[in-house]
PDB file of N, CA and C in Angstrom:
ATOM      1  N   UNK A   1       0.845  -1.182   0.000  1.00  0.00           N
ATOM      2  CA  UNK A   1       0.000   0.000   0.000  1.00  0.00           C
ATOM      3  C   UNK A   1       0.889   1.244   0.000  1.00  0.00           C
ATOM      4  N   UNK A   2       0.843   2.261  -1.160  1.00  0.00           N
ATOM      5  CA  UNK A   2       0.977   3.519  -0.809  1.00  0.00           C
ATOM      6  C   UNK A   2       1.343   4.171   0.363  1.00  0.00           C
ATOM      7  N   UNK A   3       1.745   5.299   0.684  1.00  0.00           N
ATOM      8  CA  UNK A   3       2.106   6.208   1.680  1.00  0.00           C
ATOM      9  C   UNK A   3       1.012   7.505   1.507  1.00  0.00           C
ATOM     10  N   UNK A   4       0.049   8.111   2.163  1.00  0.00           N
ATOM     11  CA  UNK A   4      -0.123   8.783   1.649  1.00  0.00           C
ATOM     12  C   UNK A   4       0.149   9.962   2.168  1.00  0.00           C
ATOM     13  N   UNK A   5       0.194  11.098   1.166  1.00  0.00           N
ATOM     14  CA  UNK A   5       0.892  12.512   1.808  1.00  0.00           C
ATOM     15  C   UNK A   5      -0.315  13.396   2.026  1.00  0.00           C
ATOM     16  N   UNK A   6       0.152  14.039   3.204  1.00  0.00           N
ATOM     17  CA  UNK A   6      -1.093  15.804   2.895  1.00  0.00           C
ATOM     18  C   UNK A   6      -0.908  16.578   2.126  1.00  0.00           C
ATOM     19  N   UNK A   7      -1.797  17.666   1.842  1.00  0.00           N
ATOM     20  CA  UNK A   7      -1.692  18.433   0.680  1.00  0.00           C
ATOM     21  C   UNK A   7      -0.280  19.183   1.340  1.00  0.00           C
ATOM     22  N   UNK A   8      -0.299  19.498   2.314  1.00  0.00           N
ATOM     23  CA  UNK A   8       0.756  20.273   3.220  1.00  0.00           C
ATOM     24  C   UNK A   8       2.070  19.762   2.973  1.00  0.00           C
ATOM     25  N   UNK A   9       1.889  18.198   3.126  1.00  0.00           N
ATOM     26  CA  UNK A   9       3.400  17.662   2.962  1.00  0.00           C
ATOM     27  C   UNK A   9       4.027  17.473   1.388  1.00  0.00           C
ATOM     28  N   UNK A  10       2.904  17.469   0.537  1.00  0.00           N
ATOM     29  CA  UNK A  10       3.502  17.562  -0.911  1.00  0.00           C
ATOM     30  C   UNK A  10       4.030  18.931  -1.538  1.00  0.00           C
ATOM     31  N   UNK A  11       2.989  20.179  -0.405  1.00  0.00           N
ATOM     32  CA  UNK A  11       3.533  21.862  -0.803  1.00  0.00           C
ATOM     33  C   UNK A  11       4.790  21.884  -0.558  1.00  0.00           C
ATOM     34  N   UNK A  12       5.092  21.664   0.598  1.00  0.00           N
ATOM     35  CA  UNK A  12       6.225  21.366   1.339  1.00  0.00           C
ATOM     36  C   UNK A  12       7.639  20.851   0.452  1.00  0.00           C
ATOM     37  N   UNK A  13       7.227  19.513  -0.226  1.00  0.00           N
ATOM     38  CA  UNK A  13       8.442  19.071  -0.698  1.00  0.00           C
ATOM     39  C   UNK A  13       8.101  19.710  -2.341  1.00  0.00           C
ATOM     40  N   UNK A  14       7.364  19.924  -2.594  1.00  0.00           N
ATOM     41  CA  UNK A  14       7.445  20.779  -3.985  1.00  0.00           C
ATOM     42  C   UNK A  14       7.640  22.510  -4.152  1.00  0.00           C
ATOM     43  N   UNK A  15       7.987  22.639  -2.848  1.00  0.00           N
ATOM     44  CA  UNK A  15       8.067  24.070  -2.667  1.00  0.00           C
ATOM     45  C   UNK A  15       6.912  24.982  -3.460  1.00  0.00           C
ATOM     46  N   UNK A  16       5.707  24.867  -3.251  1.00  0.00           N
ATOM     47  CA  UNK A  16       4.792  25.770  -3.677  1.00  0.00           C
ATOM     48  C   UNK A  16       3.313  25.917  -2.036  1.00  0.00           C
ATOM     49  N   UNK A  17       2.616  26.996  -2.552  1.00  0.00           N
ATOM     50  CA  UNK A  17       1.318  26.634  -1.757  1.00  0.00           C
ATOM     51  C   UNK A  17       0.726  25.775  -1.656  1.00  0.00           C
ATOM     52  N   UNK A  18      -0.224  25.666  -0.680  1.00  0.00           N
ATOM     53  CA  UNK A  18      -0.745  24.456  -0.532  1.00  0.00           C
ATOM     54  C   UNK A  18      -2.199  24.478  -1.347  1.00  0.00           C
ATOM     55  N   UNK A  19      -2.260  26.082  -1.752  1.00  0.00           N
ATOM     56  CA  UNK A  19      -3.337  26.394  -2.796  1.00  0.00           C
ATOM     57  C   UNK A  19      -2.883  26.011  -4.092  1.00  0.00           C
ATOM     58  N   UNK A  20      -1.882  26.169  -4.590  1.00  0.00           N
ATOM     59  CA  UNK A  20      -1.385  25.713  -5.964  1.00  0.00           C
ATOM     60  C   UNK A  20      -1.737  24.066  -5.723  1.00  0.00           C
ATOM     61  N   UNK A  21      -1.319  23.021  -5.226  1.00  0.00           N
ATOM     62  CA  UNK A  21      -1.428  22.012  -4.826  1.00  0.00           C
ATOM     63  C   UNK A  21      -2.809  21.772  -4.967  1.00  0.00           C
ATOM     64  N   UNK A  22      -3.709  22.358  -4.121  1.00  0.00           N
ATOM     65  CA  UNK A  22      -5.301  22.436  -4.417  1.00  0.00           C
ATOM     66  C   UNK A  22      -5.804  22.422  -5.463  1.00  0.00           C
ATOM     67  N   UNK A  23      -5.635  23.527  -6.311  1.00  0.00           N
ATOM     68  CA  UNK A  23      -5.769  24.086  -7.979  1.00  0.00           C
ATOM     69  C   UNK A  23      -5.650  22.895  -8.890  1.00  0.00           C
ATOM     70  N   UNK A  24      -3.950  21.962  -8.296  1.00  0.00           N
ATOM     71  CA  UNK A  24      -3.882  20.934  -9.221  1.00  0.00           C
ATOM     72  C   UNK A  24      -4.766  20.002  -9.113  1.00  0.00           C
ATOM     73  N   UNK A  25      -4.973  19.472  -7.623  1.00  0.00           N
ATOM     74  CA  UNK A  25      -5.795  18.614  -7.816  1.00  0.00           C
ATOM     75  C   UNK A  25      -7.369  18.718  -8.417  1.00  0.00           C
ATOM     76  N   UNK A  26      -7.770  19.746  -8.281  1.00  0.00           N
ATOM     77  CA  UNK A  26      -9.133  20.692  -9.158  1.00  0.00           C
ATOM     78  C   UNK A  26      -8.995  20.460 -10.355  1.00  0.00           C
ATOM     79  N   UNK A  27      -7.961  20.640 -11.038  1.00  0.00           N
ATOM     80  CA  UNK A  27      -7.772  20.666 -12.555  1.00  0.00           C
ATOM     81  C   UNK A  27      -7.019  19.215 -12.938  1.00  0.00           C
ATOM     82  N   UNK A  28      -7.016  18.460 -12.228  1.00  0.00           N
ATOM     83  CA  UNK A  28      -6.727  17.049 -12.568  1.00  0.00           C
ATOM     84  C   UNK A  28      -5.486  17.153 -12.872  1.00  0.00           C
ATOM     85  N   UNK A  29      -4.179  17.867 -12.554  1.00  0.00           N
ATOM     86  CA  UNK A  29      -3.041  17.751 -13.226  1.00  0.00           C
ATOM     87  C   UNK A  29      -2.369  16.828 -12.183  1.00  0.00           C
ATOM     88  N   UNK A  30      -2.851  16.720 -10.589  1.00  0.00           N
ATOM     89  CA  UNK A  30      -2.477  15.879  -9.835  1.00  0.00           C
ATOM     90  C   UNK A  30      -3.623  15.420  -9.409  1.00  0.00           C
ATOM     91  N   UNK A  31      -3.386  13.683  -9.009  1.00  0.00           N
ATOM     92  CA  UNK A  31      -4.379  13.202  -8.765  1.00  0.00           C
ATOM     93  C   UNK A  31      -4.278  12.884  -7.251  1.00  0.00           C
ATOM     94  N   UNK A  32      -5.867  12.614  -6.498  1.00  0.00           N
ATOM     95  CA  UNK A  32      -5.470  12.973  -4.914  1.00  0.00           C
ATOM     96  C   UNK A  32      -6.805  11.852  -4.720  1.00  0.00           C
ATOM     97  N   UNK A  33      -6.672  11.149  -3.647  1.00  0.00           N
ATOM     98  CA  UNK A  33      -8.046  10.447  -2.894  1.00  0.00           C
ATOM     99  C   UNK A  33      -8.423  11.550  -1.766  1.00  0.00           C
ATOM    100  N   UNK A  34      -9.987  11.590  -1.542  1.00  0.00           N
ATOM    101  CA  UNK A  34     -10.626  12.097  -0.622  1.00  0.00           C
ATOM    102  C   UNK A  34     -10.844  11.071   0.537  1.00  0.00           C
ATOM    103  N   UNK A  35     -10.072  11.610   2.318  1.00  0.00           N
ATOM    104  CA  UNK A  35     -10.218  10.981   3.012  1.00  0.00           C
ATOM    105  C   UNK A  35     -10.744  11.758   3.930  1.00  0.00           C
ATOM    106  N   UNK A  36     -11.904  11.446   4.073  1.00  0.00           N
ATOM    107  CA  UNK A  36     -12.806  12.238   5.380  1.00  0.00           C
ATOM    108  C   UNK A  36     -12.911  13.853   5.002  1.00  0.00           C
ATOM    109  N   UNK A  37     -12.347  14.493   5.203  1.00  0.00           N
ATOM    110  CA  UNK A  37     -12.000  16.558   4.756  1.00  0.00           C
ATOM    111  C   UNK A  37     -11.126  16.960   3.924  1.00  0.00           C
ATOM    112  N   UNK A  38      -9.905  15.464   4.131  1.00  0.00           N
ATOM    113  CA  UNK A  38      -8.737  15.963   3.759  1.00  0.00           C
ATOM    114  C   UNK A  38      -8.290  15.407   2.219  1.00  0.00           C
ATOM    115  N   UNK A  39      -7.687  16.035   1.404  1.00  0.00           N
ATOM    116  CA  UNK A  39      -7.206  15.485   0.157  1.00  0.00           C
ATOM    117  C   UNK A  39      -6.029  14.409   0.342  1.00  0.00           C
ATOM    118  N   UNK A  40      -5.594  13.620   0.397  1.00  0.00           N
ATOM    119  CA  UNK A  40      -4.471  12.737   0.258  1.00  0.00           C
ATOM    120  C   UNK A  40      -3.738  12.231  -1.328  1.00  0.00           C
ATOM    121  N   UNK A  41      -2.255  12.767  -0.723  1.00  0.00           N
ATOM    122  CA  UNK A  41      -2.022  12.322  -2.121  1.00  0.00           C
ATOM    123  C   UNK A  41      -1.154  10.621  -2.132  1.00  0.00           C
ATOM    124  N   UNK A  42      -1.299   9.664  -3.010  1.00  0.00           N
ATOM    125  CA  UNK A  42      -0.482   8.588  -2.942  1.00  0.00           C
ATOM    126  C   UNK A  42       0.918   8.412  -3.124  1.00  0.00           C
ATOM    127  N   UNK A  43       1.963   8.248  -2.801  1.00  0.00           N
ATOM    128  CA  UNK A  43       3.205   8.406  -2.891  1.00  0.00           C
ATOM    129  C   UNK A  43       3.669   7.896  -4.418  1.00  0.00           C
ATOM    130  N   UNK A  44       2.915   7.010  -5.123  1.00  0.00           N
ATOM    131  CA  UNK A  44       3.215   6.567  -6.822  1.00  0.00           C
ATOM    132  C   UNK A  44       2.271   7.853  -7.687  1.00  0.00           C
ATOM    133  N   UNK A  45       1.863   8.496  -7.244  1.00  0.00           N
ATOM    134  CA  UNK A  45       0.920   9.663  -7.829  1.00  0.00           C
ATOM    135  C   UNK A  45       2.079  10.850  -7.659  1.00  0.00           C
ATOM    136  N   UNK A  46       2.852  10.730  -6.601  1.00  0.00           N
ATOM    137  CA  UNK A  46       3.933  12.076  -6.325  1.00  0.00           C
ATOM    138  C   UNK A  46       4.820  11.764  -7.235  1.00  0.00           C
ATOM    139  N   UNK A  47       5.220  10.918  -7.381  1.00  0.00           N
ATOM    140  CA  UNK A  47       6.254   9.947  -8.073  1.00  0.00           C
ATOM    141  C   UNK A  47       5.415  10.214  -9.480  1.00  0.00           C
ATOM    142  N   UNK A  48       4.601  10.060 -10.085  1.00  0.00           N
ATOM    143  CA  UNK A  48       4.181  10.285 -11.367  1.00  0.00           C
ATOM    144  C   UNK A  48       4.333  11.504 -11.655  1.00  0.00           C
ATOM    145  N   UNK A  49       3.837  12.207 -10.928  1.00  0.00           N
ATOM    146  CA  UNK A  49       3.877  13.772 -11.279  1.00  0.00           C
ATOM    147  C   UNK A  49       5.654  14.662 -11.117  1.00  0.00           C
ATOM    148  N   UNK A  50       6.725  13.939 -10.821  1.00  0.00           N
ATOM    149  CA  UNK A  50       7.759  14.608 -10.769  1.00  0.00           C
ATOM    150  C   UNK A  50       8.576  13.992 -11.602  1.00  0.00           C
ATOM    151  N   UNK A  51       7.699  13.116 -12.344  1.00  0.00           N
ATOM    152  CA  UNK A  51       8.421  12.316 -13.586  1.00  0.00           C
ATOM    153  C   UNK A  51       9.766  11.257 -13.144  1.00  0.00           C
ATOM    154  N   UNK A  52       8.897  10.471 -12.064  1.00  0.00           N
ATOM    155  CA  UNK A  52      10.125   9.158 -11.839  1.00  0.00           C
ATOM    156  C   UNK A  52       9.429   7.658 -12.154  1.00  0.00           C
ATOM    157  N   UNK A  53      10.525   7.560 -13.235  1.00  0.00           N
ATOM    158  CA  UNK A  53      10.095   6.230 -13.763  1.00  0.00           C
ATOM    159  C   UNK A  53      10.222   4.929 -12.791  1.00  0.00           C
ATOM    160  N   UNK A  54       8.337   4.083 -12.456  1.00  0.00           N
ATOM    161  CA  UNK A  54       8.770   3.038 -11.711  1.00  0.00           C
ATOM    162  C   UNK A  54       9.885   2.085 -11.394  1.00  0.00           C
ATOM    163  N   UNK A  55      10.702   1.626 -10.678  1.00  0.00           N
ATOM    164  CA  UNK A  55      11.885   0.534 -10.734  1.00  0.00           C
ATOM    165  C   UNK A  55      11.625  -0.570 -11.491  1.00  0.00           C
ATOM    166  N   UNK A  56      12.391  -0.876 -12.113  1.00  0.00           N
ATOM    167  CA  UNK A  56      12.333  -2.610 -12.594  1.00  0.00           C
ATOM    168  C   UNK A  56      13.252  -3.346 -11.890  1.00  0.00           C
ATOM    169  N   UNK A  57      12.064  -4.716 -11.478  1.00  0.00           N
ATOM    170  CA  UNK A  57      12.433  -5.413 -10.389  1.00  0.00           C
ATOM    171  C   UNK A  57      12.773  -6.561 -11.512  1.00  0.00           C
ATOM    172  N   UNK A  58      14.337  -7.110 -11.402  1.00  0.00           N
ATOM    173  CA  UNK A  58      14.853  -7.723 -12.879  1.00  0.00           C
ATOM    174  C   UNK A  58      15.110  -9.201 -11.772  1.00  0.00           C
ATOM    175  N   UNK A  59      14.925 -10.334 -12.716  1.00  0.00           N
ATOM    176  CA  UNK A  59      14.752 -11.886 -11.935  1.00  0.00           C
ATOM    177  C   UNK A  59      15.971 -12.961 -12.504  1.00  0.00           C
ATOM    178  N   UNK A  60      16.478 -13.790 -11.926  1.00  0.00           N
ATOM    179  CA  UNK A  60      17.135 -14.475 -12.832  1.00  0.00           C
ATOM    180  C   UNK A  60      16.309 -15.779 -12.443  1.00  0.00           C
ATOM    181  N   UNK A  61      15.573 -16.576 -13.615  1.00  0.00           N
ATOM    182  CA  UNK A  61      15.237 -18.231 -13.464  1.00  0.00           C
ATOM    183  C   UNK A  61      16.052 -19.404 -12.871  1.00  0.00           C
ATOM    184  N   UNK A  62      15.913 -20.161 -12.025  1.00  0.00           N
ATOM    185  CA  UNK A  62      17.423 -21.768 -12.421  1.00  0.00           C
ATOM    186  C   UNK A  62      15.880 -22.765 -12.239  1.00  0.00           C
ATOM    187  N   UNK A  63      15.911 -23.391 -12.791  1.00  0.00           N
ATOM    188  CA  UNK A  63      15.637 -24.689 -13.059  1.00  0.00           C
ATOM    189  C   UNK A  63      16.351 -26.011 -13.088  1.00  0.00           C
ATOM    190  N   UNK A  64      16.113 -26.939 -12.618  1.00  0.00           N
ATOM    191  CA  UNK A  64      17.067 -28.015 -12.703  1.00  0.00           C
ATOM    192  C   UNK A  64      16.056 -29.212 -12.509  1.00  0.00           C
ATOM    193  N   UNK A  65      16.545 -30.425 -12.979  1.00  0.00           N
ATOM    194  CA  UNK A  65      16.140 -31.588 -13.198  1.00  0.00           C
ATOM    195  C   UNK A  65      17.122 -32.185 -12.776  1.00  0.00           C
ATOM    196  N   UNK A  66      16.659 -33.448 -12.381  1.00  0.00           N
ATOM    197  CA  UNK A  66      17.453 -34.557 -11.982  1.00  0.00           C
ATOM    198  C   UNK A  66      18.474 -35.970 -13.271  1.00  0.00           C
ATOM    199  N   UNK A  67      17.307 -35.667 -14.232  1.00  0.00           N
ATOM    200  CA  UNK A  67      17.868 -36.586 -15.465  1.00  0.00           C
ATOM    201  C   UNK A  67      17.931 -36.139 -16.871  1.00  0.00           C
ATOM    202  N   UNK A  68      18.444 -37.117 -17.332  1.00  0.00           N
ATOM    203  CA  UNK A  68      18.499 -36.238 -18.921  1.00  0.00           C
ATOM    204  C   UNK A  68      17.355 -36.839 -19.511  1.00  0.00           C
ATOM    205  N   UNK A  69      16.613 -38.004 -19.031  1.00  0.00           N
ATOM    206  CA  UNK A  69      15.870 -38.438 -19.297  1.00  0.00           C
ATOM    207  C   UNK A  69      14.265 -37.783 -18.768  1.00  0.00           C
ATOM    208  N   UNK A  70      14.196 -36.897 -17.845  1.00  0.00           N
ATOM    209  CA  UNK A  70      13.247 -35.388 -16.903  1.00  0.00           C
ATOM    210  C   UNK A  70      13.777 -34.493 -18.233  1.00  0.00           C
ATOM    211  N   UNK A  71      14.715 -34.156 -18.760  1.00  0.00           N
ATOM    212  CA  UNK A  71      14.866 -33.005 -19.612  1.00  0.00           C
ATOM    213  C   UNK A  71      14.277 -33.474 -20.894  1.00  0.00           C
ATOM    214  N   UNK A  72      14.432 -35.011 -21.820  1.00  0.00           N
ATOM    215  CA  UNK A  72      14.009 -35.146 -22.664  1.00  0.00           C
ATOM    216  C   UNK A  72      12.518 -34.923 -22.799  1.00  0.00           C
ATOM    217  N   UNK A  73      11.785 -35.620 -21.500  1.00  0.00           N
ATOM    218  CA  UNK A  73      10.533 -35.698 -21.339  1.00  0.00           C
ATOM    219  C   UNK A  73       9.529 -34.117 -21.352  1.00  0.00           C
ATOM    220  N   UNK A  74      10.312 -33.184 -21.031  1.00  0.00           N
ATOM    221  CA  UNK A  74       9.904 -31.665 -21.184  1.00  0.00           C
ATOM    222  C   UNK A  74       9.632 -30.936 -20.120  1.00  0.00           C
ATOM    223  N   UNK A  75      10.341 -31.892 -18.814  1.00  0.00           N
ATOM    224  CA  UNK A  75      10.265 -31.127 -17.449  1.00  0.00           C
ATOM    225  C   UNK A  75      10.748 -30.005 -17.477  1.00  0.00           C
ATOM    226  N   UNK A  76      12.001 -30.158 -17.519  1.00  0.00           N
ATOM    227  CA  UNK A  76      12.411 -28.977 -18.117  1.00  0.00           C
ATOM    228  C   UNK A  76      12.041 -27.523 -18.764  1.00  0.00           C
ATOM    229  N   UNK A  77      11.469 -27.802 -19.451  1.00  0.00           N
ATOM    230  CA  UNK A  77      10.961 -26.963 -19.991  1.00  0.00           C
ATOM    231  C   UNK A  77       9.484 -25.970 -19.771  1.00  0.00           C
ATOM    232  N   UNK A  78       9.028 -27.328 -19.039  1.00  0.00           N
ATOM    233  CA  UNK A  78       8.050 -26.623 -18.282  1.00  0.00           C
ATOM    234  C   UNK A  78       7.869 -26.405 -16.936  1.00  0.00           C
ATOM    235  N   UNK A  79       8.936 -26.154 -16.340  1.00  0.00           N
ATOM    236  CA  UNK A  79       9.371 -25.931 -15.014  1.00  0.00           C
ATOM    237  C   UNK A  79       9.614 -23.950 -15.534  1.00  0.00           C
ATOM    238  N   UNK A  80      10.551 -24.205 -16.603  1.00  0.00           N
ATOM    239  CA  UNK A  80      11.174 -22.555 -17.093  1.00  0.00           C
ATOM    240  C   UNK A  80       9.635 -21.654 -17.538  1.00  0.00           C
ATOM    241  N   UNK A  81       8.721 -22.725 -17.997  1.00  0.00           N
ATOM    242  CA  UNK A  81       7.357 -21.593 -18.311  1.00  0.00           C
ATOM    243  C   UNK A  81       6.866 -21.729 -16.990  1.00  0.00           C
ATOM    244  N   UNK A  82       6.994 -22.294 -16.060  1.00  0.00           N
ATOM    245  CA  UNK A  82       6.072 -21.871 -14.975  1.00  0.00           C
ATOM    246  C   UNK A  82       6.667 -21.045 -14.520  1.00  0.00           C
ATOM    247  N   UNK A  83       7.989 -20.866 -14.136  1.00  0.00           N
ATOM    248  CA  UNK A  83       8.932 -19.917 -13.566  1.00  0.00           C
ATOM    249  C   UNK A  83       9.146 -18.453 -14.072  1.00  0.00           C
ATOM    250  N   UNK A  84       8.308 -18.338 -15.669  1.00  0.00           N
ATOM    251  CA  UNK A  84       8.011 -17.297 -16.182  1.00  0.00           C
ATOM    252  C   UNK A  84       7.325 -16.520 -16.273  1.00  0.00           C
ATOM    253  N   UNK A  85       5.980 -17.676 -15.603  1.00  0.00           N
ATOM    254  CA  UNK A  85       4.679 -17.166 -15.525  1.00  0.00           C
ATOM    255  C   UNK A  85       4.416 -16.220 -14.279  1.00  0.00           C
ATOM    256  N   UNK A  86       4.967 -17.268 -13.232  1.00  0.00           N
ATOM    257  CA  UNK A  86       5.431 -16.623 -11.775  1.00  0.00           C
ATOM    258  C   UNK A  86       6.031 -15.205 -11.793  1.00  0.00           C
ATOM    259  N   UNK A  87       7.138 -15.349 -12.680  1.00  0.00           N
ATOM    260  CA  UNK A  87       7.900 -13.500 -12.595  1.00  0.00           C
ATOM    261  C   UNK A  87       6.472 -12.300 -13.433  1.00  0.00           C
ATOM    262  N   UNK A  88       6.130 -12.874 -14.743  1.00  0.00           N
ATOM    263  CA  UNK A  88       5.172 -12.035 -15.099  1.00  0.00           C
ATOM    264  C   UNK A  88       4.290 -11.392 -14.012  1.00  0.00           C
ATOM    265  N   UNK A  89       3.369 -13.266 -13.621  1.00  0.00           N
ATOM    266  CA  UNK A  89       2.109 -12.425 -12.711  1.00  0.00           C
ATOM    267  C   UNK A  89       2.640 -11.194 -11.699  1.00  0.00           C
ATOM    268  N   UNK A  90       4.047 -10.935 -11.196  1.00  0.00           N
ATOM    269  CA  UNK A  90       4.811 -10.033 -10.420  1.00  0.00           C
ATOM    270  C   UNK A  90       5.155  -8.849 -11.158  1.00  0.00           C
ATOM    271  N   UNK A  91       5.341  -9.217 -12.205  1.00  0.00           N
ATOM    272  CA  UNK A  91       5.425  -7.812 -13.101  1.00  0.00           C
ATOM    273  C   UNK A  91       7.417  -7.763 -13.007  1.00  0.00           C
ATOM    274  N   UNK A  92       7.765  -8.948 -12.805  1.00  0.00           N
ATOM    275  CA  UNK A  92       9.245  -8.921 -12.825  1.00  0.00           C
ATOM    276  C   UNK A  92       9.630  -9.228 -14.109  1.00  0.00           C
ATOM    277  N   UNK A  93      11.007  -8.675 -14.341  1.00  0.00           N
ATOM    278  CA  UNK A  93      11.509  -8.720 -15.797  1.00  0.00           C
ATOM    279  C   UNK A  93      12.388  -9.989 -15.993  1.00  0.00           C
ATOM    280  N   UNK A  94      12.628 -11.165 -16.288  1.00  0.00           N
ATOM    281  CA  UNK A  94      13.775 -12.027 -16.528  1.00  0.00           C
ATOM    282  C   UNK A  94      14.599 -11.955 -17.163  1.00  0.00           C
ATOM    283  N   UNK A  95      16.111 -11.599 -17.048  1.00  0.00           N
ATOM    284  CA  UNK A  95      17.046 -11.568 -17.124  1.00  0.00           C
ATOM    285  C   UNK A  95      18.036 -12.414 -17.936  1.00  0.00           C
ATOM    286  N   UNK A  96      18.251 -13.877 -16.964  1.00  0.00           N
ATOM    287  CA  UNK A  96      18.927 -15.001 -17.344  1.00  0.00           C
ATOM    288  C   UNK A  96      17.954 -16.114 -16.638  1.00  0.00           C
ATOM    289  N   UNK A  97      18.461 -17.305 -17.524  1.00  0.00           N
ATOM    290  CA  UNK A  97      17.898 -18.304 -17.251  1.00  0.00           C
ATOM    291  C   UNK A  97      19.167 -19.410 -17.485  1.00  0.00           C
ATOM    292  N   UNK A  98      19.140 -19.959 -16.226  1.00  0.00           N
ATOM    293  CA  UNK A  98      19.869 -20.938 -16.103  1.00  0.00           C
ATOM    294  C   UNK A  98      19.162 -22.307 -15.478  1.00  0.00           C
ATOM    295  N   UNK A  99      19.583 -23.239 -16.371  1.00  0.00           N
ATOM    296  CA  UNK A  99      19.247 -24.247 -16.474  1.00  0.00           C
ATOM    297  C   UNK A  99      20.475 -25.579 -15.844  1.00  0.00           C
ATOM    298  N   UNK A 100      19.946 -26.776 -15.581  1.00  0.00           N
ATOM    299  CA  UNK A 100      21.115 -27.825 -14.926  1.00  0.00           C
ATOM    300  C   UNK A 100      20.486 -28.944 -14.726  1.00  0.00           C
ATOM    301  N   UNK A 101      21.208 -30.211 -15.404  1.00  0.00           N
ATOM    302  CA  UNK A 101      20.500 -31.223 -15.496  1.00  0.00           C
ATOM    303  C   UNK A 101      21.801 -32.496 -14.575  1.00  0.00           C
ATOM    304  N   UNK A 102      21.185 -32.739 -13.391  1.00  0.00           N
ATOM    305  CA  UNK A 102      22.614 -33.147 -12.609  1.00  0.00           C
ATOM    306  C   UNK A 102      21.642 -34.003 -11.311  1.00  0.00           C
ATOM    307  N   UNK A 103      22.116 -35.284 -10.983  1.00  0.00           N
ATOM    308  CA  UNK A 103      21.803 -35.823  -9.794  1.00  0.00           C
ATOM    309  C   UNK A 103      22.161 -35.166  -8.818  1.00  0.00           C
ATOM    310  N   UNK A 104      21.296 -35.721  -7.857  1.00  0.00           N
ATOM    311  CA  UNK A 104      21.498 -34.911  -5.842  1.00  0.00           C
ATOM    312  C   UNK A 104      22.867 -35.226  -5.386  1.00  0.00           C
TER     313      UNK A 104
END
């Protein structure tokens, strides 16, 4: 979950009023949730608006099998798509993939 800021604490680190801040959120140039009186802003919304590109969270795969006879069969291989599927649903990037076909 988010952090969220006051209008006060975003004037603050953007060095302007807390009316300019207001204005934006009025005119949609910043976007803000309404909590109870107060405007709140989300800390990936501050981050959008000062133009910082999200992190990429980068993965490396290993997979391994026990036989060459597990690798012929396509364990292998579908051990590396599940392990791909896993980083996607995360929104992680894969990198390298290393693979190893070797008894315990």
């Amino acid at each position: 979950m988010d952090r969220l800021y006051k209008v006060s604490e975003v004037a603050k680190k953007l060095n302007v009023s807390t009316a300019t801040i207001r204005k934006w959120i009025r005119s949609g140039k910043l976007r803000a949730k309404r909590v109870g009186k107060l405007w709140m802003i989300p800390e990936n919304e501050l981050k959008r608006f000062l133009g910082e590109k999200p992190r990429e969270i980068r993965a490396a795969i290993y997979a391994r099998v026990s036989s060459h006879k597990q690798k012929k069969d396509g364990n292998l291989e579908r051990q590396i798509d599940r392990l791909r599927g896993y980083c996607s649903a995360r929104g992680y990037k894969v990198v390298e993939i290393i693979t190893d076909v070797a008894r315990g």
